[in-house]
C-alpha atoms as a PDB file:
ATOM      1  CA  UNK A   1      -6.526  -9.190 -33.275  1.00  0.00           C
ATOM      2  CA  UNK A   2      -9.989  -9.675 -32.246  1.00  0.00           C
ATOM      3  CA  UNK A   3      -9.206 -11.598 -29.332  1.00  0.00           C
ATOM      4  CA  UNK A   4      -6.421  -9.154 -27.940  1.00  0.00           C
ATOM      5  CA  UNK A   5      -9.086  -6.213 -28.577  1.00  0.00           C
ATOM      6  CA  UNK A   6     -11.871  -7.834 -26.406  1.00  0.00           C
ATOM      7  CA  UNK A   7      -9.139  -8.512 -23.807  1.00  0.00           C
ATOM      8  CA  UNK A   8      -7.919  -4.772 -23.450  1.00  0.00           C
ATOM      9  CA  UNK A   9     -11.891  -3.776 -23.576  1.00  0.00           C
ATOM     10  CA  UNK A  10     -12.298  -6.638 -20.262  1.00  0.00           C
ATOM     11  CA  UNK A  11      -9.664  -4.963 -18.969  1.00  0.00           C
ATOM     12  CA  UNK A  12     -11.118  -1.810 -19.003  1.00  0.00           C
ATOM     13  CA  UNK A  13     -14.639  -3.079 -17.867  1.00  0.00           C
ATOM     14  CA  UNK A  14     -12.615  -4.828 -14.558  1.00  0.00           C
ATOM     15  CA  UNK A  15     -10.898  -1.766 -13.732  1.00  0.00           C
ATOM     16  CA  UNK A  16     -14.029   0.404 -14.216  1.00  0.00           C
ATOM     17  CA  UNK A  17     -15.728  -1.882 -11.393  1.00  0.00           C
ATOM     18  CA  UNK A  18     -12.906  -1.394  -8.873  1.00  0.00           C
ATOM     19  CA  UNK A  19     -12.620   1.946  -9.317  1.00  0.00           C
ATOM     20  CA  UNK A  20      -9.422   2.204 -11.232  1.00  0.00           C
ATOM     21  CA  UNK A  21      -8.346   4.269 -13.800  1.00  0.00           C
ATOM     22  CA  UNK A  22      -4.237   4.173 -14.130  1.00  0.00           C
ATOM     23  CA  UNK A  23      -4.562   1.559 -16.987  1.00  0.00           C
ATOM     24  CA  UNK A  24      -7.508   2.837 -18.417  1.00  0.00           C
ATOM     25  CA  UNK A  25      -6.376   5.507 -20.477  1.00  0.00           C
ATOM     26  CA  UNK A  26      -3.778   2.791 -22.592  1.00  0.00           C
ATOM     27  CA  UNK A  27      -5.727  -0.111 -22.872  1.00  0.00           C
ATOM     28  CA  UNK A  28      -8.864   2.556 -24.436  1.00  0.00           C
ATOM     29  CA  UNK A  29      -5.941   3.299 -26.797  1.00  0.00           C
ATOM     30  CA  UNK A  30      -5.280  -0.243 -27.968  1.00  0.00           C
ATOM     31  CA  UNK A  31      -8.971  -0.184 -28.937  1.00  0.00           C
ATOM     32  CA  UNK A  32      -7.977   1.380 -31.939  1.00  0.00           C
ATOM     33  CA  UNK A  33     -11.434   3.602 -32.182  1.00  0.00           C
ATOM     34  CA  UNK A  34     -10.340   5.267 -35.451  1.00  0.00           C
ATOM     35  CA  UNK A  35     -11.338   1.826 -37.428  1.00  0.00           C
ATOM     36  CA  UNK A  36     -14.886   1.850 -38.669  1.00  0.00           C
ATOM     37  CA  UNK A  37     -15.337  -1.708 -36.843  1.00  0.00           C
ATOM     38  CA  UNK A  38     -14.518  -1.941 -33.222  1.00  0.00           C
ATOM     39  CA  UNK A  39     -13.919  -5.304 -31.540  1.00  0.00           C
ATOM     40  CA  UNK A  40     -15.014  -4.939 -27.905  1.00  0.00           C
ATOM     41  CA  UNK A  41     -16.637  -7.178 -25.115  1.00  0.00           C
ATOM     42  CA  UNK A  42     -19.632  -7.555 -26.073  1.00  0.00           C
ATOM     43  CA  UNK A  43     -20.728  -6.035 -21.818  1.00  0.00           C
ATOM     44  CA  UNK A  44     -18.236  -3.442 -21.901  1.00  0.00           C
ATOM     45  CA  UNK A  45     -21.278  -0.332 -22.251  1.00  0.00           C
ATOM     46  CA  UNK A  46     -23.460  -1.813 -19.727  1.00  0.00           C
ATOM     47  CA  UNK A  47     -20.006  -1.521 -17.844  1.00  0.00           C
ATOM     48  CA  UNK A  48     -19.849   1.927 -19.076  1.00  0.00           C
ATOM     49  CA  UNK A  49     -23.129   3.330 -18.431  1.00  0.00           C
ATOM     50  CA  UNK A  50     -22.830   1.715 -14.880  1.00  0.00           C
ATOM     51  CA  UNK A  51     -19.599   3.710 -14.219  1.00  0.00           C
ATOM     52  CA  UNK A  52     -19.986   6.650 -16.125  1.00  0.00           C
ATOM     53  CA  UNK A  53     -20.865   8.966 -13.553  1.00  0.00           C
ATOM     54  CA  UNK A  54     -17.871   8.456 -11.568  1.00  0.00           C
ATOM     55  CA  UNK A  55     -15.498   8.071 -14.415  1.00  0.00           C
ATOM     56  CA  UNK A  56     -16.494  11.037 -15.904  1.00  0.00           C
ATOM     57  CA  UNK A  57     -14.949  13.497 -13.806  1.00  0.00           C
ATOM     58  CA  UNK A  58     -11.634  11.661 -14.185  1.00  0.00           C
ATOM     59  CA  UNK A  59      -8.961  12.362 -16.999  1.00  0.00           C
ATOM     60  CA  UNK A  60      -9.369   8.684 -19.012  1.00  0.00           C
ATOM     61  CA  UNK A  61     -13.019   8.813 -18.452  1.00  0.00           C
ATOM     62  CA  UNK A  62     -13.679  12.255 -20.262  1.00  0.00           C
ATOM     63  CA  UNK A  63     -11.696  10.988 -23.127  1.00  0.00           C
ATOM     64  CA  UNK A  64     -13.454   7.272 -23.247  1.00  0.00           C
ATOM     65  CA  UNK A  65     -16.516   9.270 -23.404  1.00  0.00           C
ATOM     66  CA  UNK A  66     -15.553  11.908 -26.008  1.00  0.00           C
ATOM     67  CA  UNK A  67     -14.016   8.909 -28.271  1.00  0.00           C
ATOM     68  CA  UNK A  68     -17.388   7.004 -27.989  1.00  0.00           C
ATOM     69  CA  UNK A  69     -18.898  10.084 -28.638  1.00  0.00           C
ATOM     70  CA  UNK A  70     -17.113  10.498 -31.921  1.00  0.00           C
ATOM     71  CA  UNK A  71     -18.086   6.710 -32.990  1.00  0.00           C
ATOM     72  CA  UNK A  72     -21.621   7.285 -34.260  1.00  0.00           C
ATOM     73  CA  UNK A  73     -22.661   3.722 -34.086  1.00  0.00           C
ATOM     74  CA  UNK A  74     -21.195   3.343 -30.790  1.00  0.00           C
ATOM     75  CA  UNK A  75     -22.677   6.356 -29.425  1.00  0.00           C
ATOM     76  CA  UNK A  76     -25.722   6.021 -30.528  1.00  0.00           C
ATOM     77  CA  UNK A  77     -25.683   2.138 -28.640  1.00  0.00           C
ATOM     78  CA  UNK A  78     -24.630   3.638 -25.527  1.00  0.00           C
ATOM     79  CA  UNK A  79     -27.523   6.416 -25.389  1.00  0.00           C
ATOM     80  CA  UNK A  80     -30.109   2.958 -26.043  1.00  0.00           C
ATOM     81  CA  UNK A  81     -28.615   1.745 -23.293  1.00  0.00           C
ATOM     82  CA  UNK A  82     -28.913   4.608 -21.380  1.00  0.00           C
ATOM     83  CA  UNK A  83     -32.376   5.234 -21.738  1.00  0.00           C
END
């Protein structure tokens, strides 16, 4: 499970850097962010922060970033990395 996990998160990282955002939307969903622990590759918020700004104004984006948002660890990672 931890394997497939980090796959669908590298999956979203590689279609973050082309631009892409079809898949996005069901492989964020396999993440399974409800958990308390979340299994993701290990780059996947330098990916994030990277992409953000263009993301954001898309459908999948918005969500990825209100569902990270809602994971308090996770969120509070990404603003570290952010500043």
């Amino acid at each position: 499970i931890v394997m497939e996990k980090q796959v669908y998160s590298i999956l979203i990282c590689a279609d973050l850097r082309m631009g892409r955002t079809a898949m996005l939307e069901k492989y964020v969903d396999k993440l399974e962010w409800q958990e308390s622990r979340i299994y993701v590759f290990e780059d996947i918020l330098w990916v994030l922060v990277e992409n953000m700004q263009w993301a954001q104004d898309t459908k999948a984006g918005k969500r990825l970033l209100r569902i990270m948002q809602g994971h308090e660890a996770l969120w509070r990672y990404y603003q570290n990395v952010v500043n």
